[in-house]
PDB file of N, CA and C in Angstrom:
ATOM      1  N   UNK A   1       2.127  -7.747   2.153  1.00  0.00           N
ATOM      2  CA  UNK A   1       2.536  -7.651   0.776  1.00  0.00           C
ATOM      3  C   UNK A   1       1.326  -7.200  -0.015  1.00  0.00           C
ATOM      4  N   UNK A   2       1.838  -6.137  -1.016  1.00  0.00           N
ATOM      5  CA  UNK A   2       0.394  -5.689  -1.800  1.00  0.00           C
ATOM      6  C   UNK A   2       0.999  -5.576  -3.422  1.00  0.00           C
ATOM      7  N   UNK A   3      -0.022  -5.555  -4.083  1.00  0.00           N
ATOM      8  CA  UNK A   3       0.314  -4.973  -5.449  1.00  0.00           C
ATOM      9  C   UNK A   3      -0.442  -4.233  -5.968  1.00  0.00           C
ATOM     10  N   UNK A   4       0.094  -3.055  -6.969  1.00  0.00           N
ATOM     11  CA  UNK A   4      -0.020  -1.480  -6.971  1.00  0.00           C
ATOM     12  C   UNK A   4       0.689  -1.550  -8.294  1.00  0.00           C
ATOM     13  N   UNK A   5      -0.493  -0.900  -9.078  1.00  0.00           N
ATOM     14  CA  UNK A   5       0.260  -0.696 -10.884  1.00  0.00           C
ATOM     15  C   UNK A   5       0.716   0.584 -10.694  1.00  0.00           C
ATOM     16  N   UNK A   6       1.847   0.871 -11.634  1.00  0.00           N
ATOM     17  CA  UNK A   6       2.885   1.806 -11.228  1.00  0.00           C
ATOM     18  C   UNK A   6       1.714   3.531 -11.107  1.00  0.00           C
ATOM     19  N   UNK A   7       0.568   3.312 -11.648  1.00  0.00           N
ATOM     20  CA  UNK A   7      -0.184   5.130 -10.882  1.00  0.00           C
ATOM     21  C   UNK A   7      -0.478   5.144  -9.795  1.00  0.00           C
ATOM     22  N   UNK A   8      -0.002   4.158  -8.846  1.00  0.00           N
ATOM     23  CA  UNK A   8      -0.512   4.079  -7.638  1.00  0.00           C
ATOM     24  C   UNK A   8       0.060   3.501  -6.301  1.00  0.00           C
ATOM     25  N   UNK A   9       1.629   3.412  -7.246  1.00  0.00           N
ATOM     26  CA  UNK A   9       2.876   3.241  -6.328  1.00  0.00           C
ATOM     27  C   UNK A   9       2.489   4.166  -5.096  1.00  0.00           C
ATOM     28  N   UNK A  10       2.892   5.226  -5.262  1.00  0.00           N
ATOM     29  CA  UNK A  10       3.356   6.386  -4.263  1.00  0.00           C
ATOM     30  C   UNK A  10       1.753   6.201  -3.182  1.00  0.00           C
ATOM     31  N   UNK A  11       1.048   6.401  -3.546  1.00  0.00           N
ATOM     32  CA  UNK A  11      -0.311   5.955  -2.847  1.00  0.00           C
ATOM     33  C   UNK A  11      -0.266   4.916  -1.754  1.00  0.00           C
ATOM     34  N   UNK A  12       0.531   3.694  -2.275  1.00  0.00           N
ATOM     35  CA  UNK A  12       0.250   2.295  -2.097  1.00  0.00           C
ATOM     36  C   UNK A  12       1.305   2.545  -0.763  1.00  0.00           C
ATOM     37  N   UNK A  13       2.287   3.540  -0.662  1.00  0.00           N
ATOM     38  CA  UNK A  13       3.561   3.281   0.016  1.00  0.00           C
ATOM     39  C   UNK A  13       3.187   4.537   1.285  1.00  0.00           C
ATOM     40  N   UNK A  14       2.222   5.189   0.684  1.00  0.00           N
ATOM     41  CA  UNK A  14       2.017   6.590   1.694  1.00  0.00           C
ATOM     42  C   UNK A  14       1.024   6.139   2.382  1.00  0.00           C
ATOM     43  N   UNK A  15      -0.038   4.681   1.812  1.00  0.00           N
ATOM     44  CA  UNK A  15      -0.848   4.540   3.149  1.00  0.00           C
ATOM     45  C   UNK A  15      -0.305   3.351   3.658  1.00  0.00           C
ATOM     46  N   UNK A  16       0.626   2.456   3.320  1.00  0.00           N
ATOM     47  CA  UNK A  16       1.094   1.724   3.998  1.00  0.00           C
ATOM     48  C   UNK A  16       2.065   2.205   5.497  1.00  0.00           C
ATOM     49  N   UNK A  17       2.886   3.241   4.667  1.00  0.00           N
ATOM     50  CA  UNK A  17       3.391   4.020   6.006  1.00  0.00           C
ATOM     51  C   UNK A  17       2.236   4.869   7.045  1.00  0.00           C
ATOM     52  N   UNK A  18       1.234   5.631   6.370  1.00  0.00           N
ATOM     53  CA  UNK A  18       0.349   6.435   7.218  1.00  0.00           C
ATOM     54  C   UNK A  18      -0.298   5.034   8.375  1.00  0.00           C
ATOM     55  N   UNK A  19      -0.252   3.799   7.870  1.00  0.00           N
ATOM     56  CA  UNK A  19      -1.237   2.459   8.893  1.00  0.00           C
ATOM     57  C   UNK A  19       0.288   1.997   9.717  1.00  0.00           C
ATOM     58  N   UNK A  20       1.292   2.419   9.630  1.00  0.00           N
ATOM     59  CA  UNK A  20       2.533   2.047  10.558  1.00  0.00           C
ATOM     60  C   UNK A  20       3.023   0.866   9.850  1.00  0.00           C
ATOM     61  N   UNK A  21       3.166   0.472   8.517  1.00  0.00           N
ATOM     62  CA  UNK A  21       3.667  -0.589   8.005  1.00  0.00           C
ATOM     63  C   UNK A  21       4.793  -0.189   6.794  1.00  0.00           C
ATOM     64  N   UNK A  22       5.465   1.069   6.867  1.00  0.00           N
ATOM     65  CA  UNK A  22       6.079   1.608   6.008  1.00  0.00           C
ATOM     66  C   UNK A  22       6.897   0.374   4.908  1.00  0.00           C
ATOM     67  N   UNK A  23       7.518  -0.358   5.846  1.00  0.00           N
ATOM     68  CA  UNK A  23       8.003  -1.663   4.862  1.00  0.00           C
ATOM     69  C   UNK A  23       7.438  -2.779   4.435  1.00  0.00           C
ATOM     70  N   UNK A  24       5.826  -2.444   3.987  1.00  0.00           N
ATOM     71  CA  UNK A  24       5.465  -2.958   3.471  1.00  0.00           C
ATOM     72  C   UNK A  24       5.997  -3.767   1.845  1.00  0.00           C
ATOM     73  N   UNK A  25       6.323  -4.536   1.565  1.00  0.00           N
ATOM     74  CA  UNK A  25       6.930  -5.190   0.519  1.00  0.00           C
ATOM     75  C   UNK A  25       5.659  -4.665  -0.595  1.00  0.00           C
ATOM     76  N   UNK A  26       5.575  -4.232  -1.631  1.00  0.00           N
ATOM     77  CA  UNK A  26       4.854  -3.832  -3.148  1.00  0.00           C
ATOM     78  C   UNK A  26       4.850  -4.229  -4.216  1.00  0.00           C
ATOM     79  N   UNK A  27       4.880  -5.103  -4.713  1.00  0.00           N
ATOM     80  CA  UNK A  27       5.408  -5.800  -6.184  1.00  0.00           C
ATOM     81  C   UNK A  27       4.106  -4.412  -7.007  1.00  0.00           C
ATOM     82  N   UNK A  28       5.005  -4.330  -7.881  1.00  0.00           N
ATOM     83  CA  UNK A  28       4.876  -3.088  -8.854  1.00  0.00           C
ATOM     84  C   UNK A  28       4.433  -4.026 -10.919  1.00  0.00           C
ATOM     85  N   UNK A  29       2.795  -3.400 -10.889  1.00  0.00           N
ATOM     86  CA  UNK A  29       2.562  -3.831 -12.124  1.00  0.00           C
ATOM     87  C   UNK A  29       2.112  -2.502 -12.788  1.00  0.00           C
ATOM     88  N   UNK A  30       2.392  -3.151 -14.472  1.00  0.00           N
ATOM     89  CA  UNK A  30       2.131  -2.008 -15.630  1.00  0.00           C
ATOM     90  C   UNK A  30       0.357  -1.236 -15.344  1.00  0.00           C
ATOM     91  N   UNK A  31       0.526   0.035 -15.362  1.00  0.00           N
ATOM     92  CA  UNK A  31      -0.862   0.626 -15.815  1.00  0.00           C
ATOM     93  C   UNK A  31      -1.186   0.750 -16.773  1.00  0.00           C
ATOM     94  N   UNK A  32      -1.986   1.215 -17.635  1.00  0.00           N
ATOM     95  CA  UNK A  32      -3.644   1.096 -16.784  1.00  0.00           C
ATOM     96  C   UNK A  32      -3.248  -1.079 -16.730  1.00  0.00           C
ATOM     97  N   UNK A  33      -4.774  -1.200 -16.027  1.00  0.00           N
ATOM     98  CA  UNK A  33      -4.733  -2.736 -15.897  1.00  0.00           C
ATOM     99  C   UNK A  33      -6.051  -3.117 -16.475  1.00  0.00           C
ATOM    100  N   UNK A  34      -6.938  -2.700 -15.460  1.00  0.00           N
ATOM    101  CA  UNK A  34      -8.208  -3.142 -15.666  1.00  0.00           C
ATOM    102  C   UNK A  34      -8.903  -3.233 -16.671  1.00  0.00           C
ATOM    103  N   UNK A  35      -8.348  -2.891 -18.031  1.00  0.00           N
ATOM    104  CA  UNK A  35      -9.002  -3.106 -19.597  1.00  0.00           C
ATOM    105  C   UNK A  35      -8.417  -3.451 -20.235  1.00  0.00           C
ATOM    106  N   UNK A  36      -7.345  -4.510 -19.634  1.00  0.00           N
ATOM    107  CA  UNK A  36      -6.703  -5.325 -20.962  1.00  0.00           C
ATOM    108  C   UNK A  36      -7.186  -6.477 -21.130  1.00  0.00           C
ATOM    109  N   UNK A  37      -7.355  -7.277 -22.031  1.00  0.00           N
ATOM    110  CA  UNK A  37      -7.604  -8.855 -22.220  1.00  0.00           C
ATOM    111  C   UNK A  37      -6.637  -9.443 -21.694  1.00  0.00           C
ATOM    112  N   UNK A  38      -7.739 -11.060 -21.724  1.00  0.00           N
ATOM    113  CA  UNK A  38      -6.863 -12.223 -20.975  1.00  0.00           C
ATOM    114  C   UNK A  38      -5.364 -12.378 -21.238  1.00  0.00           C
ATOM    115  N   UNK A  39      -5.064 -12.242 -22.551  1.00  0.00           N
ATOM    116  CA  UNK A  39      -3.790 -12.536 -23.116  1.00  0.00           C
ATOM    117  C   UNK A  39      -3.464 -11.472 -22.583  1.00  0.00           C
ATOM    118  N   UNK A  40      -3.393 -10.210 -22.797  1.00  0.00           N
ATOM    119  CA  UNK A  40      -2.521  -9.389 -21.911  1.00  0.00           C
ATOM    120  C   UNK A  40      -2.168  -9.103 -20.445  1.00  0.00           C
ATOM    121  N   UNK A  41      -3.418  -9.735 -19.604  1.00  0.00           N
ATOM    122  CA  UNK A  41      -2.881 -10.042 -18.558  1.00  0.00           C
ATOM    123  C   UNK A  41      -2.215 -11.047 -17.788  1.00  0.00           C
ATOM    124  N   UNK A  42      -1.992 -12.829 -18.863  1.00  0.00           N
ATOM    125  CA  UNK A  42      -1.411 -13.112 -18.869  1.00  0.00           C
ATOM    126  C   UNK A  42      -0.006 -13.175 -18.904  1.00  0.00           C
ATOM    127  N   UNK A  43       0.258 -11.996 -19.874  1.00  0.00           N
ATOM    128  CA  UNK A  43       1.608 -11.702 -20.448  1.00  0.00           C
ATOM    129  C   UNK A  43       2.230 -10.867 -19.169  1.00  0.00           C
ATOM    130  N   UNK A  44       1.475  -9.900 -18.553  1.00  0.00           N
ATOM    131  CA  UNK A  44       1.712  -9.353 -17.435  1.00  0.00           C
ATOM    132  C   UNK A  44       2.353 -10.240 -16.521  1.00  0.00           C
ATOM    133  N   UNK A  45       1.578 -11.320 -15.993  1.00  0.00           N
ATOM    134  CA  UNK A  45       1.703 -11.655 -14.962  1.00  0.00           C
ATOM    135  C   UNK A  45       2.806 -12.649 -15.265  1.00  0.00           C
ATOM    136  N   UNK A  46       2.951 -13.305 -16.062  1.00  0.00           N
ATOM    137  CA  UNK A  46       4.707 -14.011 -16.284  1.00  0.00           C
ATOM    138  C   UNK A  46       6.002 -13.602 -16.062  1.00  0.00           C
ATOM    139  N   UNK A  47       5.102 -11.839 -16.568  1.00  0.00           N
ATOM    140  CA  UNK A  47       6.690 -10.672 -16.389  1.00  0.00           C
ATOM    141  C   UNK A  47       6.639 -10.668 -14.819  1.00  0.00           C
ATOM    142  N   UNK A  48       6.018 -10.205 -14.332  1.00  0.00           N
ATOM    143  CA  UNK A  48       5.591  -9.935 -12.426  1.00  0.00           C
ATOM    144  C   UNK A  48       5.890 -11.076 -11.706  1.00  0.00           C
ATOM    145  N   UNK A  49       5.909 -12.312 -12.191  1.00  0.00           N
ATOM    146  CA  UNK A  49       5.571 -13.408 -10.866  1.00  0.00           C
ATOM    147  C   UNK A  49       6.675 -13.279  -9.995  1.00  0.00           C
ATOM    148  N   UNK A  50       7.813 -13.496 -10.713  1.00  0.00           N
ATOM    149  CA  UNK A  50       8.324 -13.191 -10.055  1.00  0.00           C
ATOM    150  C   UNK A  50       9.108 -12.090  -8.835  1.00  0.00           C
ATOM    151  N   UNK A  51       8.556 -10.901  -9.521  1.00  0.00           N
ATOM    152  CA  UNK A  51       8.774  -9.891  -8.121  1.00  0.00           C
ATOM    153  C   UNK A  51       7.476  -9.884  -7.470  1.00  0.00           C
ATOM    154  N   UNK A  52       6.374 -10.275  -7.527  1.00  0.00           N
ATOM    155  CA  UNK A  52       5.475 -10.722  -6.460  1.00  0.00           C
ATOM    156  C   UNK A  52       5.711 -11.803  -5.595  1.00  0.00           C
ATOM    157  N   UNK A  53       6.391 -12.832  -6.139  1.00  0.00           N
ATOM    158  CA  UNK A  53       6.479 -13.775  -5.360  1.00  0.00           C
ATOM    159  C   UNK A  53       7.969 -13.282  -4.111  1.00  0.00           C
ATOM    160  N   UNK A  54       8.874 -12.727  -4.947  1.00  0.00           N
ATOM    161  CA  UNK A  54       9.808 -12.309  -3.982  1.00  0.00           C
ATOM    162  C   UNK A  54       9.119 -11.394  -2.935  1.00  0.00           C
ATOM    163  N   UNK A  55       8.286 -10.556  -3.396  1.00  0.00           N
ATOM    164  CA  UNK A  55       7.743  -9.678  -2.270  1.00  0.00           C
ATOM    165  C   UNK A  55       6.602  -9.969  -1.154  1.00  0.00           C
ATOM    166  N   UNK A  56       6.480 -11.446  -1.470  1.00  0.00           N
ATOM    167  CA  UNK A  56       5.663 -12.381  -0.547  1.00  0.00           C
ATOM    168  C   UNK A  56       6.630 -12.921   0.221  1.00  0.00           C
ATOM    169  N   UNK A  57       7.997 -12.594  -0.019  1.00  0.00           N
ATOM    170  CA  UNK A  57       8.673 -13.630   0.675  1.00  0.00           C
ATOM    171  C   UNK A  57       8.801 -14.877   0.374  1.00  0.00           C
ATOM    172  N   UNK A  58       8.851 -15.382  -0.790  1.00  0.00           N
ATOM    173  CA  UNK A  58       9.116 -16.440  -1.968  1.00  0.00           C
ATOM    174  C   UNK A  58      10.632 -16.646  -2.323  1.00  0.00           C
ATOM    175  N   UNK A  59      11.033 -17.261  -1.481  1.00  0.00           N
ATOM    176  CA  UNK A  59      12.542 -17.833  -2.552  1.00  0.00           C
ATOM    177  C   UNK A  59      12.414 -18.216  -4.337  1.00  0.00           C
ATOM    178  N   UNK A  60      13.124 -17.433  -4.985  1.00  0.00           N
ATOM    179  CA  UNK A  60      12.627 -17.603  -6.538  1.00  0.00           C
ATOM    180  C   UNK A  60      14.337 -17.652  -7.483  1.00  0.00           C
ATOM    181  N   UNK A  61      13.980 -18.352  -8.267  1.00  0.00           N
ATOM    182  CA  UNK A  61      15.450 -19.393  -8.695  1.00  0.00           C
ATOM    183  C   UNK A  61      15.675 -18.363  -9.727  1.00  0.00           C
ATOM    184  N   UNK A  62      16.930 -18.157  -9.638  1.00  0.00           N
ATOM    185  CA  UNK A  62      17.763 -16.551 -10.441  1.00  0.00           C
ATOM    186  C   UNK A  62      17.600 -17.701 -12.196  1.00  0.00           C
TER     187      UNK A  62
END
């Protein structure tokens, strides 16, 4: 399982397949990332937990 902000989807999925792991599971976050503040990456990650956690293989309550 990996995570990949959406400029780097297609990347994230072309070397997962090029290493023989094509179904690799991806939970998908907003770009850019790396220059937002705490509060905004907080806010991020409330929206995400849950499709990260599903893509860990996390049972997660609808």
């Amino acid at each position: 399982m990996t995570v990949c902000s959406t400029a780097f989807t297609t990347l994230g999925r072309a070397q997962a397949a090029s290493l023989g792991n094509a179904s690799l599971p991806i939970a998908v976050i907003p770009h850019p990332f790396g220059a937002r503040s705490r509060d905004e990456v907080r806010a991020i990650a409330d929206k995400c937990v849950d499709e990260i956690a599903r893509a860990a293989g996390v049972a997660v309550a609808a």
